[in-house]
N, C-alpha and C. Protein backbone atom coordinates (compact mmCIF):
# COMPACT_ATOMS: atom_id res chain seq x y z
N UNK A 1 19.04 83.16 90.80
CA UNK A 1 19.18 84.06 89.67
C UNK A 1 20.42 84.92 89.88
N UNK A 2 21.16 84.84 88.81
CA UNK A 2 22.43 85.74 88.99
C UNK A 2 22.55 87.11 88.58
N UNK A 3 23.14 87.92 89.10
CA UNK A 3 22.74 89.64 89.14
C UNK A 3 23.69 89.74 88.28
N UNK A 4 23.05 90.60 86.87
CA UNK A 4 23.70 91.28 85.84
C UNK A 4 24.62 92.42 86.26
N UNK A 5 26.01 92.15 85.67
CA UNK A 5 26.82 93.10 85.77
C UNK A 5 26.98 94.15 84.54
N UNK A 6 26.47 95.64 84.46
CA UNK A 6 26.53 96.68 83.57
C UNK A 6 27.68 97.50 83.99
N UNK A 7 28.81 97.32 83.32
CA UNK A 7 29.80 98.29 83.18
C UNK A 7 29.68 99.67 82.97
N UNK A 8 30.20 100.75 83.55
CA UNK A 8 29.77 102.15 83.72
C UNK A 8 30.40 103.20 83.05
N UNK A 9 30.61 103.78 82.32
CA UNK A 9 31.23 104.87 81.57
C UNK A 9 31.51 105.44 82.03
N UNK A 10 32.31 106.59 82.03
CA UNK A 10 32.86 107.83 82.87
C UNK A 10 31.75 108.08 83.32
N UNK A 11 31.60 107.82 84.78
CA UNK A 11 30.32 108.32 85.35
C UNK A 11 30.31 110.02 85.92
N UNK A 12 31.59 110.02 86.01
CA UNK A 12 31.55 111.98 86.02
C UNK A 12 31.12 112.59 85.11
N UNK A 13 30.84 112.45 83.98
CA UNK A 13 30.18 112.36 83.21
C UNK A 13 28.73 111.90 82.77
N UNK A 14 28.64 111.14 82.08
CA UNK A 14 27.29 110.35 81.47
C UNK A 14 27.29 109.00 82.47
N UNK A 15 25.56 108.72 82.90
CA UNK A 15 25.13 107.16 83.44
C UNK A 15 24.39 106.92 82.44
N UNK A 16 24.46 105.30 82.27
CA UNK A 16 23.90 105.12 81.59
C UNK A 16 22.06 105.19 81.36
N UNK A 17 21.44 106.06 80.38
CA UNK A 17 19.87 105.86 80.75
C UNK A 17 19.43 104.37 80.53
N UNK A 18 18.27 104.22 81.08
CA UNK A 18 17.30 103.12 81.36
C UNK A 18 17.08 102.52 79.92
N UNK A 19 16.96 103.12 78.60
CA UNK A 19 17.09 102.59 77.30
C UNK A 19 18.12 101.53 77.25
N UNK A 20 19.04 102.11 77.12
CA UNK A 20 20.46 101.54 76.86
C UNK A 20 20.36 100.07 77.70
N UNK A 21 20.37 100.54 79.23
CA UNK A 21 20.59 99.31 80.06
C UNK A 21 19.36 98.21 79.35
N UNK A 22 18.10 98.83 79.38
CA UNK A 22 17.13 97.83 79.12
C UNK A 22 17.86 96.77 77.70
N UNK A 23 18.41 97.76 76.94
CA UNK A 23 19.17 96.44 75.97
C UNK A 23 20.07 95.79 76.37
N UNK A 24 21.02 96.17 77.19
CA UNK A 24 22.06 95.44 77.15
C UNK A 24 21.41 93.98 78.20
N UNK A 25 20.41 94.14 78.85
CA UNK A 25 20.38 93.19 80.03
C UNK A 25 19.53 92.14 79.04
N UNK A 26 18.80 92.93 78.26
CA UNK A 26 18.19 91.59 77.21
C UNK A 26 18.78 90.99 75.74
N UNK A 27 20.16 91.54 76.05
CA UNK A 27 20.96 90.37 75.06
C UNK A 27 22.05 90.12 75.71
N UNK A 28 22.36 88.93 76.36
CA UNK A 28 23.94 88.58 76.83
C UNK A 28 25.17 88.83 75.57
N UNK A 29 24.84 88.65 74.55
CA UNK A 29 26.02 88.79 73.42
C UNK A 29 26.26 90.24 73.33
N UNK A 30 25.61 91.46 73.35
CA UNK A 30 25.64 93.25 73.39
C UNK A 30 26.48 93.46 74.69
N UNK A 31 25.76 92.59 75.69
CA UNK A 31 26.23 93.17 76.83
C UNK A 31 28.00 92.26 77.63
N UNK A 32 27.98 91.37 77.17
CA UNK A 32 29.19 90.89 76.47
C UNK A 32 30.59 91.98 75.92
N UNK A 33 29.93 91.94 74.95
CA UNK A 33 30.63 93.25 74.21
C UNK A 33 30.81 94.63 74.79
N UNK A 34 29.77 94.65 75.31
CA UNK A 34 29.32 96.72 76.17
C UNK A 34 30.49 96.37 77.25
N UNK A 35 30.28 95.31 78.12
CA UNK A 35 31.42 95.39 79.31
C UNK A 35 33.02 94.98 79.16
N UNK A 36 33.15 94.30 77.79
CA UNK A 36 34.67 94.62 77.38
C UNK A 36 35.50 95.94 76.29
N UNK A 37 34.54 96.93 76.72
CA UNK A 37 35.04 98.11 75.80
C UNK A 37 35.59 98.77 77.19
N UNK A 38 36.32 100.20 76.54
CA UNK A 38 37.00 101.00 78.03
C UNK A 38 35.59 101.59 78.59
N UNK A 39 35.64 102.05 79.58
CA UNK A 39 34.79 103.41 80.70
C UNK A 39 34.78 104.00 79.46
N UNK A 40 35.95 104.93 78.98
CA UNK A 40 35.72 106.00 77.94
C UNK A 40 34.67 105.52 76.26
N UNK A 41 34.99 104.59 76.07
CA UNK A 41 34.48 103.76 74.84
C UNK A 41 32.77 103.88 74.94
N UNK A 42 32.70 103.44 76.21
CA UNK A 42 31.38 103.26 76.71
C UNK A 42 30.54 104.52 76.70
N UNK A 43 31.17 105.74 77.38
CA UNK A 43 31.02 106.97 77.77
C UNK A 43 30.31 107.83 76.51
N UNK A 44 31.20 107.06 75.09
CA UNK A 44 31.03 107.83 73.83
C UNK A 44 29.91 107.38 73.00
N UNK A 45 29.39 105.62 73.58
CA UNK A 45 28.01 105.56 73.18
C UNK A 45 27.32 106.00 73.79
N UNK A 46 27.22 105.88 75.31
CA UNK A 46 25.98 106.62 75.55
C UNK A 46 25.88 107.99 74.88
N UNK A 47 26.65 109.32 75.45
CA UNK A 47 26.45 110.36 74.80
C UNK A 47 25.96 110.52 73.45
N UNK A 48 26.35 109.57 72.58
CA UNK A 48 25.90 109.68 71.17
C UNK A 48 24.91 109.08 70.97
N UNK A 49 24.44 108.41 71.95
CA UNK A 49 23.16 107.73 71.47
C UNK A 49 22.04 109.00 72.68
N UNK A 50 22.69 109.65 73.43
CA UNK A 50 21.70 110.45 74.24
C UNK A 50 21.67 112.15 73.79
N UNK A 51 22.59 112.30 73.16
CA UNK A 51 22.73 113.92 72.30
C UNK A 51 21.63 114.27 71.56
N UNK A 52 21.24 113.02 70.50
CA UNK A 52 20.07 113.47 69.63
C UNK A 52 18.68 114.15 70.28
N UNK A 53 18.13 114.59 69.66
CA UNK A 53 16.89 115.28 69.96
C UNK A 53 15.87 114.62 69.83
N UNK A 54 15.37 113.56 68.66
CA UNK A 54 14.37 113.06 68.14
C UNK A 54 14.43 111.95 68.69
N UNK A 55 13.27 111.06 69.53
CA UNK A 55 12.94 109.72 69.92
C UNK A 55 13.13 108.76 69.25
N UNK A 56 12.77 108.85 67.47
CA UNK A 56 13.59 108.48 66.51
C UNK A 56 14.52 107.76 66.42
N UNK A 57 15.60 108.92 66.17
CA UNK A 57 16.78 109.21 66.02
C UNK A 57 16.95 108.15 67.15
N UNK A 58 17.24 108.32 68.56
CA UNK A 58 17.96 107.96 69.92
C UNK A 58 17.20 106.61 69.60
N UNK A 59 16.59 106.09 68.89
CA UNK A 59 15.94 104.62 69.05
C UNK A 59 16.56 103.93 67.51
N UNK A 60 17.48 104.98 66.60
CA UNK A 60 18.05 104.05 65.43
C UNK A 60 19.51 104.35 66.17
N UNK A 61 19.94 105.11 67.21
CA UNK A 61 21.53 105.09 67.73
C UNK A 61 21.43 104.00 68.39
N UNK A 62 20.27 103.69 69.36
CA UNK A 62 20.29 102.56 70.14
C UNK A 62 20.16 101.04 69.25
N UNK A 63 19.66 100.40 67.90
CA UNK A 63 19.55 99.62 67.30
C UNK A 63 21.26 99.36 66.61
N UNK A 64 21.51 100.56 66.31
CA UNK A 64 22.98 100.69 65.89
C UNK A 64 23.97 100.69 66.68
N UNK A 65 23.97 100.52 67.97
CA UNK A 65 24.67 100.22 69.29
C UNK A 65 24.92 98.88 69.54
N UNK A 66 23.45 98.37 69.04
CA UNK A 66 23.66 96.77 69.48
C UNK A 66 24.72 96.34 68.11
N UNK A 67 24.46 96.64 66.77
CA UNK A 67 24.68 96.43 65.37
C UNK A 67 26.25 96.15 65.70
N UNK A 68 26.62 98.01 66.04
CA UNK A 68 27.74 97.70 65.84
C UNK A 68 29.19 97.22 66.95
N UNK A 69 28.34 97.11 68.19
CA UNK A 69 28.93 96.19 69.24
C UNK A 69 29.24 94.71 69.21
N UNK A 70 28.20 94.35 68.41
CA UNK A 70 28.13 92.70 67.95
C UNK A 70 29.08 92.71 66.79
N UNK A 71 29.59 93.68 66.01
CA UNK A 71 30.45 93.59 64.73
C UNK A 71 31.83 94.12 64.90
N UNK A 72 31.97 93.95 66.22
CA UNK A 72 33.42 94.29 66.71
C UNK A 72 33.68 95.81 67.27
N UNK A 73 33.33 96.71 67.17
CA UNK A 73 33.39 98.02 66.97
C UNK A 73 33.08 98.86 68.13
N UNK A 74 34.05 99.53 68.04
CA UNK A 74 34.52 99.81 70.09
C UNK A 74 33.88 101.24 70.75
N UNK A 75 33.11 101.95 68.87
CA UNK A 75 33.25 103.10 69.30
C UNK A 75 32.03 103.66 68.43
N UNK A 76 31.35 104.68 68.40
CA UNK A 76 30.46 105.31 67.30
C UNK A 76 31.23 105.76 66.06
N UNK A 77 30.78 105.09 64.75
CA UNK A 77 31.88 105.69 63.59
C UNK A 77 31.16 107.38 62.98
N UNK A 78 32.26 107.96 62.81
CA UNK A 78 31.95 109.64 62.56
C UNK A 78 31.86 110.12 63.57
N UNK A 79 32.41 109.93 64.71
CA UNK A 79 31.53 110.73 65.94
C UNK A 79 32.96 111.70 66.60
N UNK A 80 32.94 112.90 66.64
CA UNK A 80 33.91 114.11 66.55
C UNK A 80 34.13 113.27 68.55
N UNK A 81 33.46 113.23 68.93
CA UNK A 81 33.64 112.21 70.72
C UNK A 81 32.77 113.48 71.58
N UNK A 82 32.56 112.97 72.86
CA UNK A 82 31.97 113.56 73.59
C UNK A 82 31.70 114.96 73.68
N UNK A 83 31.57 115.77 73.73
CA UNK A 83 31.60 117.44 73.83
C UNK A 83 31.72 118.00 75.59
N UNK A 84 30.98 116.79 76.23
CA UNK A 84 30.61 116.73 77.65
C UNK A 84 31.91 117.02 78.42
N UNK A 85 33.02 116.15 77.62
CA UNK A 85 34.17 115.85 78.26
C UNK A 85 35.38 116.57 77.26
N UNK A 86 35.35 116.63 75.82
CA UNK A 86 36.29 116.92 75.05
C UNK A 86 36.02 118.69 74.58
N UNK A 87 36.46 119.39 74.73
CA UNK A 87 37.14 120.72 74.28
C UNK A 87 36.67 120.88 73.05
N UNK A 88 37.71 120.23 72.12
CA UNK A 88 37.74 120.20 70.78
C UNK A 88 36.59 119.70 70.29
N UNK A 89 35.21 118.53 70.59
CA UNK A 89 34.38 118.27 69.82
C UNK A 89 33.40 119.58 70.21
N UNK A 90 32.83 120.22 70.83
CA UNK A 90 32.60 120.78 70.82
C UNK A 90 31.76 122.04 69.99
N UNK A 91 32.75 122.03 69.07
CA UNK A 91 32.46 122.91 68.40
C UNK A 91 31.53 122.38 66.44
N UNK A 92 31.47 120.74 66.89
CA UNK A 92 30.48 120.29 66.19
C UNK A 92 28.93 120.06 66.57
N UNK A 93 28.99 121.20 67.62
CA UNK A 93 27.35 120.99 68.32
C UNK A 93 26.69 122.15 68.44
N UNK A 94 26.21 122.72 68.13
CA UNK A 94 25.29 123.93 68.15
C UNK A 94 25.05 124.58 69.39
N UNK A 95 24.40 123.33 70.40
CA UNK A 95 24.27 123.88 71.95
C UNK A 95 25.09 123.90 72.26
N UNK A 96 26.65 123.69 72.18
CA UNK A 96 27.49 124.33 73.02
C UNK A 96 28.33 125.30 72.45
């Protein structure tokens, strides 16, 4: 059996949670896609799929992760970018 390779996001930053990985290891075509985006690319789904509050919510970012990884798309669309790491988004988040 050959050991899955999961590409890592700015790990000074965000790791990836156990959600996320659990998808990517059960579709080769997501995870395909997840490991040819940048560290930073990567960095900006997790956070956006781990920011939300509602179990919900973090379970239609994660359906929409796979969506829009499989449809070419390198990055979360609308998303001001990390707050964790960026200055300027920041100030589209309440908690910070």
């Amino acid at each position: 059996m050959s050991k899955i390779k999961i590409e890592p996001g700015v790990e000074e930053v965000h790791e990836i949670p156990q959600d996320i990985k659990d998808v990517l290891v059960s579709n080769a075509d997501v995870l395909e896609k997840w490991n040819a985006i940048t560290p930073l690319a990567r960095n900006e789904w997790i956070c956006w799929t781990t920011i939300v509050k509602k179990a919900e919510t973090r379970a239609e970012h994660i359906e929409r992760l796979q969506e829009d990884l499989l449809a070419g798309k390198k990055r979360p669309c609308c998303w001001p970018g990390c707050p964790h790491r960026r200055e300027s988004a920041k100030k589209y988040f309440k908690n910070f």
